[in-house]
PDB file of N, CA and C in Angstrom:
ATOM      1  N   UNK A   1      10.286  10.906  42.953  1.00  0.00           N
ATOM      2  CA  UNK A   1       9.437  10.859  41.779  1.00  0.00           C
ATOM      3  C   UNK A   1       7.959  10.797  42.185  1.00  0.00           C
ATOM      4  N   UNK A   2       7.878  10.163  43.142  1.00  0.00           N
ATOM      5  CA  UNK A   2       6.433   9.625  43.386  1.00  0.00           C
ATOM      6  C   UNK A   2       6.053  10.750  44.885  1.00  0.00           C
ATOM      7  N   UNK A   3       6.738  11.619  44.952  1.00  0.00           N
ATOM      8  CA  UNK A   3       6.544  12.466  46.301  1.00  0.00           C
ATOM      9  C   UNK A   3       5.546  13.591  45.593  1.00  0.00           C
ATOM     10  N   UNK A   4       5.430  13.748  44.521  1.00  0.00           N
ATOM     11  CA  UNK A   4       4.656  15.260  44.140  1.00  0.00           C
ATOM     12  C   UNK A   4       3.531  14.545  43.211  1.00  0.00           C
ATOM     13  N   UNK A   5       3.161  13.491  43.123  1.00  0.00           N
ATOM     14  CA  UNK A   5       1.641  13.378  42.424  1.00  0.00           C
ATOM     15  C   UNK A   5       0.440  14.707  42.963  1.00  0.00           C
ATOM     16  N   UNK A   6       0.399  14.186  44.258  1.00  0.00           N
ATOM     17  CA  UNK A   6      -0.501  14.917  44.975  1.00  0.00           C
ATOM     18  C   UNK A   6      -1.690  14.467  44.485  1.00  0.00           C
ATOM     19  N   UNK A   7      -3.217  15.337  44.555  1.00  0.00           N
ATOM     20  CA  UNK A   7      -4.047  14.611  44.737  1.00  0.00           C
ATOM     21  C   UNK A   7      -4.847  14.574  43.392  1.00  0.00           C
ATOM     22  N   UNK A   8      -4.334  16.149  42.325  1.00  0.00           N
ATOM     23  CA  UNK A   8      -5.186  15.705  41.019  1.00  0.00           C
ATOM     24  C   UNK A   8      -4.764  14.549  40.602  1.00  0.00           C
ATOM     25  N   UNK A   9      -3.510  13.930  40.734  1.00  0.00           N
ATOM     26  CA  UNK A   9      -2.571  12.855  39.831  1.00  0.00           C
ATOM     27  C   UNK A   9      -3.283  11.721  40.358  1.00  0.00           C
ATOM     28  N   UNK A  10      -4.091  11.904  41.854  1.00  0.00           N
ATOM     29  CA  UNK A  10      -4.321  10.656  42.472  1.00  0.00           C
ATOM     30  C   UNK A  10      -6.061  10.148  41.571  1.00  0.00           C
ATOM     31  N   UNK A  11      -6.398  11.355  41.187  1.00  0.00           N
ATOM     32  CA  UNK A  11      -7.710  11.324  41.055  1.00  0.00           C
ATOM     33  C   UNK A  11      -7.523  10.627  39.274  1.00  0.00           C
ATOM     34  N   UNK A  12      -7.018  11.317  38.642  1.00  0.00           N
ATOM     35  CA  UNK A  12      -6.638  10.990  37.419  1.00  0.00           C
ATOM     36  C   UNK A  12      -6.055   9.757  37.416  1.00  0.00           C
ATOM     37  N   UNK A  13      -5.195   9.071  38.163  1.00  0.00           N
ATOM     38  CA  UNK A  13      -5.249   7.758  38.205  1.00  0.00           C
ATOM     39  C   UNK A  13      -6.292   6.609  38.582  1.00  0.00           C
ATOM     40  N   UNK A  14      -7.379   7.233  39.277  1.00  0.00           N
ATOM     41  CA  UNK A  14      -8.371   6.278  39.503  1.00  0.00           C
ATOM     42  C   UNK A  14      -9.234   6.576  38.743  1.00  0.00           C
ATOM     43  N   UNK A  15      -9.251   7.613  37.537  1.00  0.00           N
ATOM     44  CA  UNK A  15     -10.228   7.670  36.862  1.00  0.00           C
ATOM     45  C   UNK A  15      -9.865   6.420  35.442  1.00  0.00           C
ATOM     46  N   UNK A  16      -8.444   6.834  35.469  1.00  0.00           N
ATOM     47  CA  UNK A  16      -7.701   5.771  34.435  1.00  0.00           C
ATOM     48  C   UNK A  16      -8.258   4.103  34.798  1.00  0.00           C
ATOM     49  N   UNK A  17      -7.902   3.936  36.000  1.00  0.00           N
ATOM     50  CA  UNK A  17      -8.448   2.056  36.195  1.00  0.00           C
ATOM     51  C   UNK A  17      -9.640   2.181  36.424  1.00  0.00           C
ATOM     52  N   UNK A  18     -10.290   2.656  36.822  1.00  0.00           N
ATOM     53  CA  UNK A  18     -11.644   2.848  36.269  1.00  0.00           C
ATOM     54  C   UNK A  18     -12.414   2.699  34.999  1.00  0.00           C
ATOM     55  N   UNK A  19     -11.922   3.181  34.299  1.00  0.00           N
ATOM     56  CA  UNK A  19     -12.124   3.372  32.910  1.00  0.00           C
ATOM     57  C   UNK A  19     -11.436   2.063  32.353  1.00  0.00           C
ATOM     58  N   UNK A  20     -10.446   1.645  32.368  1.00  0.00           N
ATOM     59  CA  UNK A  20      -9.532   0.283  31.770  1.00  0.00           C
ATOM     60  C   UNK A  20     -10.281  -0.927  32.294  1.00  0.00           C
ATOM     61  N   UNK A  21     -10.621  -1.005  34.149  1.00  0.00           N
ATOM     62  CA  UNK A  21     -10.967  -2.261  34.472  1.00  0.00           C
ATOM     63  C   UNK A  21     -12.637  -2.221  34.466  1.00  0.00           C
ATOM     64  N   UNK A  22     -13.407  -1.177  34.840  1.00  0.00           N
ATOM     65  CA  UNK A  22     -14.802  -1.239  35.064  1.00  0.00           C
ATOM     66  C   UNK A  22     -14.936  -1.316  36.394  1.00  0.00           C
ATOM     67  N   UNK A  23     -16.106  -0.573  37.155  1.00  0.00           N
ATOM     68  CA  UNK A  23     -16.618  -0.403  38.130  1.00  0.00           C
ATOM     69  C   UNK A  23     -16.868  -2.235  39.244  1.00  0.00           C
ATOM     70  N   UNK A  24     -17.416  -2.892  37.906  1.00  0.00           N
ATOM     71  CA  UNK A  24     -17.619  -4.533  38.779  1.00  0.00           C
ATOM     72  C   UNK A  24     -16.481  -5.122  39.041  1.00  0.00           C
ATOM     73  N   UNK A  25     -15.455  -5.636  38.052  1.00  0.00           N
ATOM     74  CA  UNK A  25     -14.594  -5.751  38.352  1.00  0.00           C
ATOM     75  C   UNK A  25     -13.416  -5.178  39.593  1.00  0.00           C
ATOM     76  N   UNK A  26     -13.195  -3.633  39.614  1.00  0.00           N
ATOM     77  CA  UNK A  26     -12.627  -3.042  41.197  1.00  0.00           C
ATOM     78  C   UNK A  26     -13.287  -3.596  42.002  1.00  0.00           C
ATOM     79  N   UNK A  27     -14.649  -3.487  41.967  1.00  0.00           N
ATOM     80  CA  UNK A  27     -15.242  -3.450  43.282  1.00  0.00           C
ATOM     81  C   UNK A  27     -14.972  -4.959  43.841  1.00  0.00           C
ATOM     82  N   UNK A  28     -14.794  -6.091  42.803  1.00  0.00           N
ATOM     83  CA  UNK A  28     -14.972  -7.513  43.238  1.00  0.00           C
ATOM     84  C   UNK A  28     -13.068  -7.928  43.666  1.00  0.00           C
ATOM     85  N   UNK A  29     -12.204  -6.930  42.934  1.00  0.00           N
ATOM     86  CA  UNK A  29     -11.188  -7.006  43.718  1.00  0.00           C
ATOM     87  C   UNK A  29     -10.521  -6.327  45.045  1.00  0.00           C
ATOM     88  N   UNK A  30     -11.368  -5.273  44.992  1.00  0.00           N
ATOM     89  CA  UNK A  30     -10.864  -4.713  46.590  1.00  0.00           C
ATOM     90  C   UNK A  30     -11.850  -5.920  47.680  1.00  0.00           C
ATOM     91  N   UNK A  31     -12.924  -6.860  46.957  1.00  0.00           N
ATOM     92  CA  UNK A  31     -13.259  -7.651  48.370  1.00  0.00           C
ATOM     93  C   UNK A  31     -12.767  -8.240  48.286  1.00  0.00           C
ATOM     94  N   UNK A  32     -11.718  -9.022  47.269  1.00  0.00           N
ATOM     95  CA  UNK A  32     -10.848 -10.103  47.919  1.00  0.00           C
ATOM     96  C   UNK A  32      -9.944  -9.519  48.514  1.00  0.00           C
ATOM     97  N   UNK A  33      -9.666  -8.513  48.275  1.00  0.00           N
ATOM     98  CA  UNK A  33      -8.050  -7.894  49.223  1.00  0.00           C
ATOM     99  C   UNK A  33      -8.827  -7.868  50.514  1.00  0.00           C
ATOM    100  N   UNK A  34     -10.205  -6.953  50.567  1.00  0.00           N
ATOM    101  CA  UNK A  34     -10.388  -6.659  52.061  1.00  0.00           C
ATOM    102  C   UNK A  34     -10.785  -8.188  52.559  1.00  0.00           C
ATOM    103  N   UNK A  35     -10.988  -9.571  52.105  1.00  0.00           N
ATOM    104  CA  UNK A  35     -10.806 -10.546  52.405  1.00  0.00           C
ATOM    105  C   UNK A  35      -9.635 -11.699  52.940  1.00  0.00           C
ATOM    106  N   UNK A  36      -8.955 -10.886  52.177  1.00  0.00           N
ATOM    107  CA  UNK A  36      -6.808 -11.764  52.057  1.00  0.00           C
ATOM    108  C   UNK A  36      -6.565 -10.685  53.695  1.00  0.00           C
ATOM    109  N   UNK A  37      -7.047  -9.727  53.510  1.00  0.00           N
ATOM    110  CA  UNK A  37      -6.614  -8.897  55.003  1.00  0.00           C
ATOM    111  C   UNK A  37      -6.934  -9.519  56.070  1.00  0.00           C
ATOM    112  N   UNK A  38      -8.001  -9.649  56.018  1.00  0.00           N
ATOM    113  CA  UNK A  38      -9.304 -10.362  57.179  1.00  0.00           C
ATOM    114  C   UNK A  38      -8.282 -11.659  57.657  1.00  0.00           C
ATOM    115  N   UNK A  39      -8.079 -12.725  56.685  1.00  0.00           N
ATOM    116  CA  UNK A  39      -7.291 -13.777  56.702  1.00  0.00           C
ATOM    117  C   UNK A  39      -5.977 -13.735  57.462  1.00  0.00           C
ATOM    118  N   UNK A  40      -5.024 -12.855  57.115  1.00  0.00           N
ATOM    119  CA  UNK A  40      -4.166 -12.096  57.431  1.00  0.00           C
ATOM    120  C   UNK A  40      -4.234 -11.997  59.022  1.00  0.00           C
ATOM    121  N   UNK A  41      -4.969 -11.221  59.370  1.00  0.00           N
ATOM    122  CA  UNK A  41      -4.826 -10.465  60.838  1.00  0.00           C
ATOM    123  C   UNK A  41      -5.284 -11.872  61.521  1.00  0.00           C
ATOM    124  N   UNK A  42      -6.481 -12.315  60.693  1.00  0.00           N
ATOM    125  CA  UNK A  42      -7.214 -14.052  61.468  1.00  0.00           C
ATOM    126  C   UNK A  42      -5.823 -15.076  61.582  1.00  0.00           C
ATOM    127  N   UNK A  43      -4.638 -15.200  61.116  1.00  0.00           N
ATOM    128  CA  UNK A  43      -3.562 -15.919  61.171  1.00  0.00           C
ATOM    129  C   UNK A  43      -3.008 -15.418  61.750  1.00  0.00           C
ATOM    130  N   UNK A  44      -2.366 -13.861  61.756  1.00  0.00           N
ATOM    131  CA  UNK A  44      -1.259 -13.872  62.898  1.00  0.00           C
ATOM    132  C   UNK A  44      -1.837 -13.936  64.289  1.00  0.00           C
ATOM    133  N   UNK A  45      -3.452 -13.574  64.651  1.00  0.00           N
ATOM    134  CA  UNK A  45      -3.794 -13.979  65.761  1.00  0.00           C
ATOM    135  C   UNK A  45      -3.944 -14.918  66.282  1.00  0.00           C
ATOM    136  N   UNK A  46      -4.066 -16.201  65.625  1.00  0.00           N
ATOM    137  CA  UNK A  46      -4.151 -17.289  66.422  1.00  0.00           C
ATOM    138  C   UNK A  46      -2.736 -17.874  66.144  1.00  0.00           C
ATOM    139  N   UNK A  47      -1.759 -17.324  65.885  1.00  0.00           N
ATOM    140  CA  UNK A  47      -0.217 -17.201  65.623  1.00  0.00           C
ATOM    141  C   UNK A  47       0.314 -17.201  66.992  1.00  0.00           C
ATOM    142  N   UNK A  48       0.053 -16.035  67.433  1.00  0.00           N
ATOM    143  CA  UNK A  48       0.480 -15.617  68.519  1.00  0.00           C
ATOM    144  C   UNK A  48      -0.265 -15.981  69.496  1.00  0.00           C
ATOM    145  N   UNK A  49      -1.760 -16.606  69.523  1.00  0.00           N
ATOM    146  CA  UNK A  49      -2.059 -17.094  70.631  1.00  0.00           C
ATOM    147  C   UNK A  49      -1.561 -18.483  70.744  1.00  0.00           C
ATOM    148  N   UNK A  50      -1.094 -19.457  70.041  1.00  0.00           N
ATOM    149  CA  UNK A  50      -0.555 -20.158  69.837  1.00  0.00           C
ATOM    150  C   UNK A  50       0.986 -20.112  70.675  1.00  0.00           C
ATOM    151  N   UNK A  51       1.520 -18.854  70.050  1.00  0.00           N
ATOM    152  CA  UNK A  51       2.699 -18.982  70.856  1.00  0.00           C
ATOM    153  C   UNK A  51       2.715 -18.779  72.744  1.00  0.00           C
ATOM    154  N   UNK A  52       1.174 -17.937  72.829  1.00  0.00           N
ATOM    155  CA  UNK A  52       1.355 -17.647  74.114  1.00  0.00           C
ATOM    156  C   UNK A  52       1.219 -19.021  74.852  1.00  0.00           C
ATOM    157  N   UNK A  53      -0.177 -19.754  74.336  1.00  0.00           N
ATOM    158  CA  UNK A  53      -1.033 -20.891  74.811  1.00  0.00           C
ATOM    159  C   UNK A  53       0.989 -22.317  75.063  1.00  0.00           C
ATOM    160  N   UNK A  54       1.857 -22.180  74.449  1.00  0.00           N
ATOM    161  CA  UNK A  54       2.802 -23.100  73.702  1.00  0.00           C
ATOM    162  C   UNK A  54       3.616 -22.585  75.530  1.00  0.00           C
ATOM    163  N   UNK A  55       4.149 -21.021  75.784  1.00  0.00           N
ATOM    164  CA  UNK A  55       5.049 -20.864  76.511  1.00  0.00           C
ATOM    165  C   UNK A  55       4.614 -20.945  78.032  1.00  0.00           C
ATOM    166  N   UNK A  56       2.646 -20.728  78.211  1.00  0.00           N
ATOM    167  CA  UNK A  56       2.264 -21.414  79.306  1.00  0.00           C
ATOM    168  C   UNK A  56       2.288 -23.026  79.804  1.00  0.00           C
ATOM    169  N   UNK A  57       1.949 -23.667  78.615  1.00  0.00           N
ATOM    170  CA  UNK A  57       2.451 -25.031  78.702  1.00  0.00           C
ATOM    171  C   UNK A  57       3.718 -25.495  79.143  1.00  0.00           C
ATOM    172  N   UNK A  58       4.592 -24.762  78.572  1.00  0.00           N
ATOM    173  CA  UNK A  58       5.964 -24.688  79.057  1.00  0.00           C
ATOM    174  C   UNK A  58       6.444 -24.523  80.830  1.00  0.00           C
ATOM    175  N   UNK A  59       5.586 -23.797  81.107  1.00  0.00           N
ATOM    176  CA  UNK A  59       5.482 -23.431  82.678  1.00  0.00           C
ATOM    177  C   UNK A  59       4.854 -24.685  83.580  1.00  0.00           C
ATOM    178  N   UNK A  60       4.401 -24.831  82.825  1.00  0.00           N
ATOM    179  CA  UNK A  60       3.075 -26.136  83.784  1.00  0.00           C
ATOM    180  C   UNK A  60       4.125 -27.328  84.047  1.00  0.00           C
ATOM    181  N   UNK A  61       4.683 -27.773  82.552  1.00  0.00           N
ATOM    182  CA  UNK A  61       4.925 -29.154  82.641  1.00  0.00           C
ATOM    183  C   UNK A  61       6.768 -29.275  82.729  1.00  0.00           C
ATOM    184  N   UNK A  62       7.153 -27.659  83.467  1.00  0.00           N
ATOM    185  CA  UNK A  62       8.438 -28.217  83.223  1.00  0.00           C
ATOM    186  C   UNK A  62       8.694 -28.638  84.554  1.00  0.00           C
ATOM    187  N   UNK A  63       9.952 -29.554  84.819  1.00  0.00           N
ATOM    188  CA  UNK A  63      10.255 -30.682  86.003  1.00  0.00           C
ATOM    189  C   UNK A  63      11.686 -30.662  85.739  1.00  0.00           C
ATOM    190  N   UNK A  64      12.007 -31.325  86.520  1.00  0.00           N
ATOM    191  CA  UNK A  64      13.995 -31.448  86.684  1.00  0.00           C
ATOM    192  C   UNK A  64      14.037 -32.970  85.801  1.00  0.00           C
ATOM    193  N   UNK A  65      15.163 -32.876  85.102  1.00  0.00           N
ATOM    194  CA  UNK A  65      15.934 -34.058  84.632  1.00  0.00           C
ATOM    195  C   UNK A  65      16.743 -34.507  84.704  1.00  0.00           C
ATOM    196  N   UNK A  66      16.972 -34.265  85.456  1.00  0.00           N
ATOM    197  CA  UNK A  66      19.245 -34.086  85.821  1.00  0.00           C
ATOM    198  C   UNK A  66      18.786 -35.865  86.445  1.00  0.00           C
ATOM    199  N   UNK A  67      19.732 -36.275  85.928  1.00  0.00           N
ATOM    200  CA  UNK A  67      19.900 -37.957  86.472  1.00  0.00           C
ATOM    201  C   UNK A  67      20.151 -37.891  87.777  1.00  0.00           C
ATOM    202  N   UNK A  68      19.502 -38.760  88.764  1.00  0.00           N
ATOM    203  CA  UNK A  68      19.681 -39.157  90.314  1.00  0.00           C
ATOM    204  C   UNK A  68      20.829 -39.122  90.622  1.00  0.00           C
ATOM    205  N   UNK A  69      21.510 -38.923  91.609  1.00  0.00           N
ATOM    206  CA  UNK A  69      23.341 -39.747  91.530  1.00  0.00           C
ATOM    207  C   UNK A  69      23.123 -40.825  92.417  1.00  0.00           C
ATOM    208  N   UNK A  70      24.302 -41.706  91.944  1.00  0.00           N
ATOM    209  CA  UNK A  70      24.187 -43.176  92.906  1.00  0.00           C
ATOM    210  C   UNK A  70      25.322 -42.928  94.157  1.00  0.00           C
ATOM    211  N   UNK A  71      24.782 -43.223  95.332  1.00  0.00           N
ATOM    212  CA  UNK A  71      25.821 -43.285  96.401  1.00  0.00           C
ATOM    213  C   UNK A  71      26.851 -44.197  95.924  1.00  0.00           C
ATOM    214  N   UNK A  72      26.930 -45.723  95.560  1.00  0.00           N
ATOM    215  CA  UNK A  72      27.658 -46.508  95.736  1.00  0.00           C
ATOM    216  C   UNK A  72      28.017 -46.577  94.288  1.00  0.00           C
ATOM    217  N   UNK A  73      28.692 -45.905  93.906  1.00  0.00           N
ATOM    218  CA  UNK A  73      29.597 -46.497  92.817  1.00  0.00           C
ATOM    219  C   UNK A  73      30.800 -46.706  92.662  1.00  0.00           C
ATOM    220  N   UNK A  74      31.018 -47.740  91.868  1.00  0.00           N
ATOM    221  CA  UNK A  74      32.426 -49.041  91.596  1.00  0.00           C
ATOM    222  C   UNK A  74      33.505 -48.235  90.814  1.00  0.00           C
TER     223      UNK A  74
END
């Protein structure tokens, strides 16, 4: 359904929200989107540096735990 708009249909649709929402209004919602994006990419990056910073730690501080054994036991 949505494979053959093409590009008059695309144009005619932005002339439509255009016309319904007003020029100030779009413009003040595509900056919160291009803002929620910004946010977005700013979280999964310190996401994942997080995970890297988490699995070097892992390296540093790992040590054996295995209990001693006792020679002399009863």
């Amino acid at each position: 359904m949505l494979n053959n708009i093409g590009l008059p249909g695309l144009l005619l649709i932005a002339v439509v929200v255009l016309v319904l929402f007003g020029r100030g209004k779009i413009s003040s919602l595509m900056g919160e989107v291009g803002k929620g994006i910004t946010s977005f990419k700013k979280g999964v990056k310190e996401g994942t540096d997080e995970i890297e910073n988490a699995s070097i730690e892992d390296d540093t501080e790992a040590r054996d735990v295995t209990p001693a054994k006792e020679k002399d036991k009863v």
